[in-house]
PDB file of N, CA and C in Angstrom:
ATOM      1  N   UNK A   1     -12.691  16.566 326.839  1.00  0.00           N
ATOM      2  CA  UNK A   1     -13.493  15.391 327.121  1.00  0.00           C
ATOM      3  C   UNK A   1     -13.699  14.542 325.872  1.00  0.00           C
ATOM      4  N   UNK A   2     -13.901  14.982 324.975  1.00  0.00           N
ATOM      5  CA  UNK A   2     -14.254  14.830 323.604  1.00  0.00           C
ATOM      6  C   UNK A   2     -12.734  13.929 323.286  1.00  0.00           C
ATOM      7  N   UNK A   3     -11.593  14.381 323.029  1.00  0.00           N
ATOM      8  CA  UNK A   3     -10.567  13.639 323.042  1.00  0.00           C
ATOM      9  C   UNK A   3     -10.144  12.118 323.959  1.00  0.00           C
ATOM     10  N   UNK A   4     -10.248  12.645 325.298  1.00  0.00           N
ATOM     11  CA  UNK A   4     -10.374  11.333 326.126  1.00  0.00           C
ATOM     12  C   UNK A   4     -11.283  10.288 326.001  1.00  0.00           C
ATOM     13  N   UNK A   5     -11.981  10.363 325.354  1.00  0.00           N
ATOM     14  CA  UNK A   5     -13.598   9.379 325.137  1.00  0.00           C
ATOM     15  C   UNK A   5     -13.222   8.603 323.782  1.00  0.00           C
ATOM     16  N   UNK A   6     -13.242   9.721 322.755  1.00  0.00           N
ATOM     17  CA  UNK A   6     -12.077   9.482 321.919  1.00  0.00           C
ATOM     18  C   UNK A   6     -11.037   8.186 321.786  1.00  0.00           C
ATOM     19  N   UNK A   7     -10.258   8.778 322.509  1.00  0.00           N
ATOM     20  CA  UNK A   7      -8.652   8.057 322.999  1.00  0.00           C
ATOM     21  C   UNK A   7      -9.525   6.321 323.136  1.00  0.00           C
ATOM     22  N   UNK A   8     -10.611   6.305 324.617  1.00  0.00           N
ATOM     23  CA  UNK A   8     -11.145   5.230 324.800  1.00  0.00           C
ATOM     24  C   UNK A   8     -11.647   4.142 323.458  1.00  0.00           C
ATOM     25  N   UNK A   9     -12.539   5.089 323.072  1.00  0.00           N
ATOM     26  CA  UNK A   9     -13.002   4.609 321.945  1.00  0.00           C
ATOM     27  C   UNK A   9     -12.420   3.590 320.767  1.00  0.00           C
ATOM     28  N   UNK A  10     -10.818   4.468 320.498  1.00  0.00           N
ATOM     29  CA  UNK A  10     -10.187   3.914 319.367  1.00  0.00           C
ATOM     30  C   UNK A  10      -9.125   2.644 320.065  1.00  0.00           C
ATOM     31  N   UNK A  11      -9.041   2.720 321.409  1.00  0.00           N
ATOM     32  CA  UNK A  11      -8.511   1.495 322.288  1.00  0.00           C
ATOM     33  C   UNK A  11      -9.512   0.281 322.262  1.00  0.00           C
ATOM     34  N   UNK A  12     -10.508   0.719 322.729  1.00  0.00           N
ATOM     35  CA  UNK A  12     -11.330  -0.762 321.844  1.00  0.00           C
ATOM     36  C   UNK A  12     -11.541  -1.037 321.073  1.00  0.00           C
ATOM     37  N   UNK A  13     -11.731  -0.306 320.264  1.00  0.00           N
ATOM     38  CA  UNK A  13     -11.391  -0.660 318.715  1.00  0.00           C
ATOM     39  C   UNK A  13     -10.668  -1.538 318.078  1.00  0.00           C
ATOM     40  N   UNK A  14      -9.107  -0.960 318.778  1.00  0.00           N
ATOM     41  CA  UNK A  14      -8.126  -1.663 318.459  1.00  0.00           C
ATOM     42  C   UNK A  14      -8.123  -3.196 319.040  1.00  0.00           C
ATOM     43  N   UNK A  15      -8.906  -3.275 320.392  1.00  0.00           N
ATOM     44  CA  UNK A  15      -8.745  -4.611 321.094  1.00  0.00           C
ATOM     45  C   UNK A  15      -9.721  -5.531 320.574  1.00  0.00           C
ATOM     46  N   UNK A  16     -10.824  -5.042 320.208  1.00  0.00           N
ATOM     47  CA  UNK A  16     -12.152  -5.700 319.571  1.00  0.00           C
ATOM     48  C   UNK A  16     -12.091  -5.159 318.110  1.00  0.00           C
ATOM     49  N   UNK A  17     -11.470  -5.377 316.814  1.00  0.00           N
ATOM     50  CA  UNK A  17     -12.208  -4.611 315.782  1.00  0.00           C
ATOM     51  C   UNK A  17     -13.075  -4.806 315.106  1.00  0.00           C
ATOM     52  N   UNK A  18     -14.260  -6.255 315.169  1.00  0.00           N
ATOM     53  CA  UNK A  18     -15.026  -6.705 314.741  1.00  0.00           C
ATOM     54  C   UNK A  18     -16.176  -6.250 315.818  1.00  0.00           C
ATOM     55  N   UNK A  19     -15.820  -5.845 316.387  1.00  0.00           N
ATOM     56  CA  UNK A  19     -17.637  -5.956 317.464  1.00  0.00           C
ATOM     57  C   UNK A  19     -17.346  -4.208 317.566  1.00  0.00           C
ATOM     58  N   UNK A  20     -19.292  -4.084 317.989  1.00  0.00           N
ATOM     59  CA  UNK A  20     -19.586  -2.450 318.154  1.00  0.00           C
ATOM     60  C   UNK A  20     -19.464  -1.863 319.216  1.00  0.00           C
ATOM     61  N   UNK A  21     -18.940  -0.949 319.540  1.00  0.00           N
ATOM     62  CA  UNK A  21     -18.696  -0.250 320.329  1.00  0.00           C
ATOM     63  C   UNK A  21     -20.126   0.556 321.113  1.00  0.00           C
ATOM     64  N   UNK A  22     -20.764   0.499 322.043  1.00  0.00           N
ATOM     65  CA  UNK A  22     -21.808   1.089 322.700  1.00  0.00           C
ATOM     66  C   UNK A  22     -21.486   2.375 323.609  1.00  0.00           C
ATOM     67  N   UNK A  23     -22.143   3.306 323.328  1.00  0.00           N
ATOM     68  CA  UNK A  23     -21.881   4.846 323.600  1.00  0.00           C
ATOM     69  C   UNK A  23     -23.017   4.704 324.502  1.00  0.00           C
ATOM     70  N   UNK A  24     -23.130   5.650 325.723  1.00  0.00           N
ATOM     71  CA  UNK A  24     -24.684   5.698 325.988  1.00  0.00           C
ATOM     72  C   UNK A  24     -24.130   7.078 326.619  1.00  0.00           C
ATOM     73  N   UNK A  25     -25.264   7.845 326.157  1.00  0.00           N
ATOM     74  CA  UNK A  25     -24.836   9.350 327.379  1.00  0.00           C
ATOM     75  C   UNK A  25     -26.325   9.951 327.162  1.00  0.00           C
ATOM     76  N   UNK A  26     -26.617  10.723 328.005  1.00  0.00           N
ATOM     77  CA  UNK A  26     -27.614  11.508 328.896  1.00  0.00           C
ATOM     78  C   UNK A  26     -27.222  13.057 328.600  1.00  0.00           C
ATOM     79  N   UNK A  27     -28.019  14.135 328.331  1.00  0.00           N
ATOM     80  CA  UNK A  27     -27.929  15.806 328.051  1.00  0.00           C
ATOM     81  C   UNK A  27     -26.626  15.781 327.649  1.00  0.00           C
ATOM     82  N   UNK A  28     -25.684  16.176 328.382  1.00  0.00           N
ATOM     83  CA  UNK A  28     -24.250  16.389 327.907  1.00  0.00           C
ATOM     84  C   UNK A  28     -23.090  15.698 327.583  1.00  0.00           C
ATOM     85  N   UNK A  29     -23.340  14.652 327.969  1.00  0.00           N
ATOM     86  CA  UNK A  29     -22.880  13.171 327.701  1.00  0.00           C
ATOM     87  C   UNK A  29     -23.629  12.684 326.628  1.00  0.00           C
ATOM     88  N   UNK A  30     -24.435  12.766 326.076  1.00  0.00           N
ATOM     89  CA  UNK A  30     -25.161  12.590 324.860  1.00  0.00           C
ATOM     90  C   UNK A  30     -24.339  13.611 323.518  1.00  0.00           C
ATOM     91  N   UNK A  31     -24.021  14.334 323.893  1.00  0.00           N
ATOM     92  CA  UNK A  31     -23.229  15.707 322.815  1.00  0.00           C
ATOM     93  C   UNK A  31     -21.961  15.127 322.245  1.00  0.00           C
ATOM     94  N   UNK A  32     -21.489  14.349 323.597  1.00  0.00           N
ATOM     95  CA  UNK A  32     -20.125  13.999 323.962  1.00  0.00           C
ATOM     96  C   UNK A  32     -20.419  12.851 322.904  1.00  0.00           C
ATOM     97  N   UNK A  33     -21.258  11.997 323.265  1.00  0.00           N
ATOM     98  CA  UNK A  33     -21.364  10.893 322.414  1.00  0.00           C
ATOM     99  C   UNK A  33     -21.438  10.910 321.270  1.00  0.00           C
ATOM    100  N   UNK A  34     -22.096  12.231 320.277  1.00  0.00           N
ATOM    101  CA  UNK A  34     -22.237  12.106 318.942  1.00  0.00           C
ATOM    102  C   UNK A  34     -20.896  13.069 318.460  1.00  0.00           C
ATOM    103  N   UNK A  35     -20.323  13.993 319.309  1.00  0.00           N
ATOM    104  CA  UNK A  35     -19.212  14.496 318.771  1.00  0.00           C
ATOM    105  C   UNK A  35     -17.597  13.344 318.619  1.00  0.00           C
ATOM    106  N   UNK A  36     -17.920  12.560 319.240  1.00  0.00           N
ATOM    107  CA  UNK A  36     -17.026  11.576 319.080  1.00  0.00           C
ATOM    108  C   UNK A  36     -17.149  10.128 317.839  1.00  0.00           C
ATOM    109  N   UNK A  37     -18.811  10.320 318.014  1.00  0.00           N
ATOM    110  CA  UNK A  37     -19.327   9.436 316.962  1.00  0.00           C
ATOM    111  C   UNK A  37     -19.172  10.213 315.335  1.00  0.00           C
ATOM    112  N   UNK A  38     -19.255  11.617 315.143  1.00  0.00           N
ATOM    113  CA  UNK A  38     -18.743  12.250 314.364  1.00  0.00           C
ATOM    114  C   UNK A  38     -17.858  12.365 313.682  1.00  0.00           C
ATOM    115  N   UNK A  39     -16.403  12.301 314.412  1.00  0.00           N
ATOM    116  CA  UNK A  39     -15.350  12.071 314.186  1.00  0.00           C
ATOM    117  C   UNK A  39     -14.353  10.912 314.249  1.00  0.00           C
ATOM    118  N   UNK A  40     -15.346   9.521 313.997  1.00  0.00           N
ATOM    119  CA  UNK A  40     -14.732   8.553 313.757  1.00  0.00           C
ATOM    120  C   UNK A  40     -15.469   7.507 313.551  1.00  0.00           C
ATOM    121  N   UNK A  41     -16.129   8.280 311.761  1.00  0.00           N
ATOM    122  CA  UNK A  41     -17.378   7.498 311.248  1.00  0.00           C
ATOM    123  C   UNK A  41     -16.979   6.053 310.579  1.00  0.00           C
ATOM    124  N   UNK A  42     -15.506   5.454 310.853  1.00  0.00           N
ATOM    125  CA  UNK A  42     -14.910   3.982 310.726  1.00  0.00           C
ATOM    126  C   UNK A  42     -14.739   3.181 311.945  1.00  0.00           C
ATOM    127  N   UNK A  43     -15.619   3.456 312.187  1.00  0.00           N
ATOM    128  CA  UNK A  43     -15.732   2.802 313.766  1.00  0.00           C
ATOM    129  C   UNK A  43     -17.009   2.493 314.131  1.00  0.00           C
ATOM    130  N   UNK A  44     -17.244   1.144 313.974  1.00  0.00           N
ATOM    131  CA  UNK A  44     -19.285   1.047 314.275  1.00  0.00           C
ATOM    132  C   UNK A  44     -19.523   1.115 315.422  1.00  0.00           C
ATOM    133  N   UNK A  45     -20.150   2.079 315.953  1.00  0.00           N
ATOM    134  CA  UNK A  45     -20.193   2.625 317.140  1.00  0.00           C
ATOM    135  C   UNK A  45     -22.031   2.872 317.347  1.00  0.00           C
ATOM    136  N   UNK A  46     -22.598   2.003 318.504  1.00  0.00           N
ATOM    137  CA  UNK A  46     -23.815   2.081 318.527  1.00  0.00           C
ATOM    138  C   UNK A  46     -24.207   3.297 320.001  1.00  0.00           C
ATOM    139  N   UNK A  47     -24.984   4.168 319.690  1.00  0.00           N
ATOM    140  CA  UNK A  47     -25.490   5.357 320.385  1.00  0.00           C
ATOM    141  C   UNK A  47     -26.774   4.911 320.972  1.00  0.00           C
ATOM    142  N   UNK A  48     -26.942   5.141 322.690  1.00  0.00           N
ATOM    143  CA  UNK A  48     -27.677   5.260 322.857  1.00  0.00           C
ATOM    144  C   UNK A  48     -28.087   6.860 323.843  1.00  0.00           C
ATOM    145  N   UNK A  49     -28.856   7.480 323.359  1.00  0.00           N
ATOM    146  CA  UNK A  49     -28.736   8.917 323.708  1.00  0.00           C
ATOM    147  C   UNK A  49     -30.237   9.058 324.244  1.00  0.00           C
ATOM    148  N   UNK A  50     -30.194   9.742 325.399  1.00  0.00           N
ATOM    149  CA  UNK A  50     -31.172  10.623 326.114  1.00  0.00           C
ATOM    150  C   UNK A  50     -30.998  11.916 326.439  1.00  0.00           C
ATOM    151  N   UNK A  51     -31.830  12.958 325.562  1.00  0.00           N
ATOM    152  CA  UNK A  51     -32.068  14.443 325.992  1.00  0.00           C
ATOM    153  C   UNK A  51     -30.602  14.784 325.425  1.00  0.00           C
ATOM    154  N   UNK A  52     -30.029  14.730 323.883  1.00  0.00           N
ATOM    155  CA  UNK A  52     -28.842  15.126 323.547  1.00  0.00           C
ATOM    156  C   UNK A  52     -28.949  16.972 323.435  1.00  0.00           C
ATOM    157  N   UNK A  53     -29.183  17.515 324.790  1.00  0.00           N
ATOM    158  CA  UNK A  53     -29.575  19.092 324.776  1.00  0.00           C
ATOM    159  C   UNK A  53     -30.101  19.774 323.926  1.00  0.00           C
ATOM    160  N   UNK A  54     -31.692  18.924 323.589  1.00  0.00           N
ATOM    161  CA  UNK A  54     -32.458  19.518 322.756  1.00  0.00           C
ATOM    162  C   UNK A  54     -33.099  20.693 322.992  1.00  0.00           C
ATOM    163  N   UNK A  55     -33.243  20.640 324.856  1.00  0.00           N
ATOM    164  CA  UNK A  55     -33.765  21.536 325.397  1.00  0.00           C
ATOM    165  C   UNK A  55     -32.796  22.880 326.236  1.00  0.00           C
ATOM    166  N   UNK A  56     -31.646  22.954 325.547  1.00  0.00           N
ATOM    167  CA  UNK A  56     -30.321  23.605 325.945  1.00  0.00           C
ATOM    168  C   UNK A  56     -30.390  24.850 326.601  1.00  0.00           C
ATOM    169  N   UNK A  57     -31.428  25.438 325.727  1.00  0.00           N
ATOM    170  CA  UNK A  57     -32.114  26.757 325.512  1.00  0.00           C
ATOM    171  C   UNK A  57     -32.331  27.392 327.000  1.00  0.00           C
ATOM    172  N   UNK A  58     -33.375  26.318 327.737  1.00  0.00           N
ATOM    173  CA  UNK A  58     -34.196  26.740 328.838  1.00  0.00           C
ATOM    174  C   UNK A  58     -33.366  25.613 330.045  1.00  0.00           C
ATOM    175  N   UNK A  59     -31.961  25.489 329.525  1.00  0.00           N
ATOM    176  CA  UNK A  59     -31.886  24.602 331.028  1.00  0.00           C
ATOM    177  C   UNK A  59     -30.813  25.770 331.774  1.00  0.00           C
ATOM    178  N   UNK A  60     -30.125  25.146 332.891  1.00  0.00           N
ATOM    179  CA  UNK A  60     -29.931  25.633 333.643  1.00  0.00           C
ATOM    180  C   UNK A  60     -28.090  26.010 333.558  1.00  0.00           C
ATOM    181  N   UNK A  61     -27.692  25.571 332.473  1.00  0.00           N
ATOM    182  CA  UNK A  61     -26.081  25.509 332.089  1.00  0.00           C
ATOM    183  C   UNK A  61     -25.945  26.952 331.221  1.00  0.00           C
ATOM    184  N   UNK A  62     -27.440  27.149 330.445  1.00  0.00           N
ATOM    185  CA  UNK A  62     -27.112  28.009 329.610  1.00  0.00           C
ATOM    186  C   UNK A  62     -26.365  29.452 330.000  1.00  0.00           C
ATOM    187  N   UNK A  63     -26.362  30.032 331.400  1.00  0.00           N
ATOM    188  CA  UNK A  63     -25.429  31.164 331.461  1.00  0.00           C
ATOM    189  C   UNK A  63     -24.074  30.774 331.762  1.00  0.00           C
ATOM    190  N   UNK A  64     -23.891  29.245 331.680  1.00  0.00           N
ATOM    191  CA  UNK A  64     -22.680  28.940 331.556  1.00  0.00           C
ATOM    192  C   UNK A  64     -21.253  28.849 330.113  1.00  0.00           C
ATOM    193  N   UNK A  65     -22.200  29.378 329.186  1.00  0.00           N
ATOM    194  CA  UNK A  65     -22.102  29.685 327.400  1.00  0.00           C
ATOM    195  C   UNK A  65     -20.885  30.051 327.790  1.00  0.00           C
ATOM    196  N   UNK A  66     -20.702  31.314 328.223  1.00  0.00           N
ATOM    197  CA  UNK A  66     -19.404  32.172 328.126  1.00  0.00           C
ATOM    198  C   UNK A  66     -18.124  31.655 327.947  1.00  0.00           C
ATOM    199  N   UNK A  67     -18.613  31.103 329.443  1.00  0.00           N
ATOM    200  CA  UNK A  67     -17.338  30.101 330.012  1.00  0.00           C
ATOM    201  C   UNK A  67     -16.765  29.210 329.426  1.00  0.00           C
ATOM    202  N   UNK A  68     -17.830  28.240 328.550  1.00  0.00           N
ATOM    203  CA  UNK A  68     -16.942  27.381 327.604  1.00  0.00           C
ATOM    204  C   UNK A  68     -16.773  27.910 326.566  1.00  0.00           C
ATOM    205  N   UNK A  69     -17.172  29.018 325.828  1.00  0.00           N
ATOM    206  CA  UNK A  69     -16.757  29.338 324.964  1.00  0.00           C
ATOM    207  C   UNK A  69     -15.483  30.053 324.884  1.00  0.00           C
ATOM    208  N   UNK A  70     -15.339  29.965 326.208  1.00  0.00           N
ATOM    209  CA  UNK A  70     -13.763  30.900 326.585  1.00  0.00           C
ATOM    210  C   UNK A  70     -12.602  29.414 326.631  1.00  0.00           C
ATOM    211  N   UNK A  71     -13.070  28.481 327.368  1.00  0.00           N
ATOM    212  CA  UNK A  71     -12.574  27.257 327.295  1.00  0.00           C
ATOM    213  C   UNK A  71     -12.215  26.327 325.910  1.00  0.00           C
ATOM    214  N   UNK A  72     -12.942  26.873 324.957  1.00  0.00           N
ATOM    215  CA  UNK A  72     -12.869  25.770 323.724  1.00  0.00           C
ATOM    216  C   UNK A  72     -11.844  26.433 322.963  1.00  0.00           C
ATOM    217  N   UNK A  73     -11.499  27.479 323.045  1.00  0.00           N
ATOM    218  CA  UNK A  73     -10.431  28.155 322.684  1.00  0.00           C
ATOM    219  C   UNK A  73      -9.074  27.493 322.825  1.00  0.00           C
ATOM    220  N   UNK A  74      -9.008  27.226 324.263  1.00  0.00           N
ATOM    221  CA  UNK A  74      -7.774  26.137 325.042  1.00  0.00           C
ATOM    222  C   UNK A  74      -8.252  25.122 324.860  1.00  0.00           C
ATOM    223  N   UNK A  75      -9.188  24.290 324.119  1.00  0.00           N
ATOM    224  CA  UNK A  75      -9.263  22.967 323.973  1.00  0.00           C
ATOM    225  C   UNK A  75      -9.154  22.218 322.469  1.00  0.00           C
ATOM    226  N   UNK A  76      -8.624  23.101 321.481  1.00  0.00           N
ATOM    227  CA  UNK A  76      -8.339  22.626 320.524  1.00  0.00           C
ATOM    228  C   UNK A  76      -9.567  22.387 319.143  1.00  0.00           C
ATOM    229  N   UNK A  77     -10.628  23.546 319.664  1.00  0.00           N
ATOM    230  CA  UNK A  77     -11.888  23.433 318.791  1.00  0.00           C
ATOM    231  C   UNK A  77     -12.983  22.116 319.080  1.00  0.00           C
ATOM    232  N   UNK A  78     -12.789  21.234 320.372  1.00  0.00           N
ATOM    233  CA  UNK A  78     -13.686  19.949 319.931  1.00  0.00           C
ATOM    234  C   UNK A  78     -14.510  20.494 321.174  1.00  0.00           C
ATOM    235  N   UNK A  79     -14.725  21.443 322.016  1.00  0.00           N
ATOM    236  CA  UNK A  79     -15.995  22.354 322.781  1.00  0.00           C
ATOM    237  C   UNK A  79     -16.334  22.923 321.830  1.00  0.00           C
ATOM    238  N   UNK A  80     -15.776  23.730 320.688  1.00  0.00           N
ATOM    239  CA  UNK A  80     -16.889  24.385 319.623  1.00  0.00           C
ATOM    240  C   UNK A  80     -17.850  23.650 319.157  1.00  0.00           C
ATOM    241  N   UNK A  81     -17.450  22.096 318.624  1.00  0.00           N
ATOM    242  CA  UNK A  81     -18.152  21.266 318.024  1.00  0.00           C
ATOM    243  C   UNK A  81     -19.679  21.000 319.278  1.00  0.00           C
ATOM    244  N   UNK A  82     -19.176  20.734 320.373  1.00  0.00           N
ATOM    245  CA  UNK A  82     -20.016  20.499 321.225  1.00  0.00           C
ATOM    246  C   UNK A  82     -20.903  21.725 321.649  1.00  0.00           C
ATOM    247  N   UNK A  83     -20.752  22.763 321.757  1.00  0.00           N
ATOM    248  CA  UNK A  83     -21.585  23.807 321.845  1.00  0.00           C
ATOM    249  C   UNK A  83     -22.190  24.281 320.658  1.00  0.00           C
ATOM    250  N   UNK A  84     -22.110  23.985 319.121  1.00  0.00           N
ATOM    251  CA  UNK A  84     -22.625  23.833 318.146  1.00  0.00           C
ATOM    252  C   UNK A  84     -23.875  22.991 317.810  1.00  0.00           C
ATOM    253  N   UNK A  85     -23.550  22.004 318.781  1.00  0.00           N
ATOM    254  CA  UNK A  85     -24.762  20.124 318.959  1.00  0.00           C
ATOM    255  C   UNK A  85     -25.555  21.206 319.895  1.00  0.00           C
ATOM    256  N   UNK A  86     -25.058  22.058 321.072  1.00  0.00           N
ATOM    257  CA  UNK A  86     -26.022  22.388 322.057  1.00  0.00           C
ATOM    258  C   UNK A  86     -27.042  23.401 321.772  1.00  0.00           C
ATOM    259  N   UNK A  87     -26.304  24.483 320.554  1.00  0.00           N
ATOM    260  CA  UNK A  87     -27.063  25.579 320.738  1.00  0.00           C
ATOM    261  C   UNK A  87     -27.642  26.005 319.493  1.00  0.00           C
ATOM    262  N   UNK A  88     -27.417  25.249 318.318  1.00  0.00           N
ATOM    263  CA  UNK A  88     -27.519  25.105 317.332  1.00  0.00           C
ATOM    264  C   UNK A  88     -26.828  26.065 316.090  1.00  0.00           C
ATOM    265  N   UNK A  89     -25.876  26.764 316.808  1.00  0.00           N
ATOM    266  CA  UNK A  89     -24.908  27.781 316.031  1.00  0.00           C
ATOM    267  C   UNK A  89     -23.770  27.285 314.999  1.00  0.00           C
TER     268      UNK A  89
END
């Protein structure tokens, strides 16, 4: 996901390179947003974020850990980054 958003990202970029790019994401889409904002700190990219899984701990994804951590394996390390934003590891 992180790549495809990505991909988006550096396409407007390329089409606009003077104007900012606006991110907006919500719990996990918020993760998404700063792991991408992370990795492409030449790019003025304005964030607007709600609940970037501050509360990760006690929600309802968390026995879902395993699973992506089995997944980020096959995804090229950019779910590590994102389960790192979530869980604070």
């Amino acid at each position: 996901l992180v790549k495809l958003i990505e991909t988006t990202v550096k396409s407007e970029h390329y089409e606009s390179p003077n104007k900012p790019i606006y991110l907006v994401g919500q719990s996990f889409g918020a993760c998404l947003a700063l792991a991408v904002a992370a990795r492409n700190p030449k790019i003025d990219l304005i964030l607007v974020l709600a609940n970037s899984a501050t509360s990760f701990n006690g929600s309802q994804l968390r026995p879902f850990i395993p699973m992506l951590e089995a997944l980020s394996k096959e995804l090229d390390g950019g779910l590590d980054y994102i389960l790192s934003l979530t869980t604070g590891a």
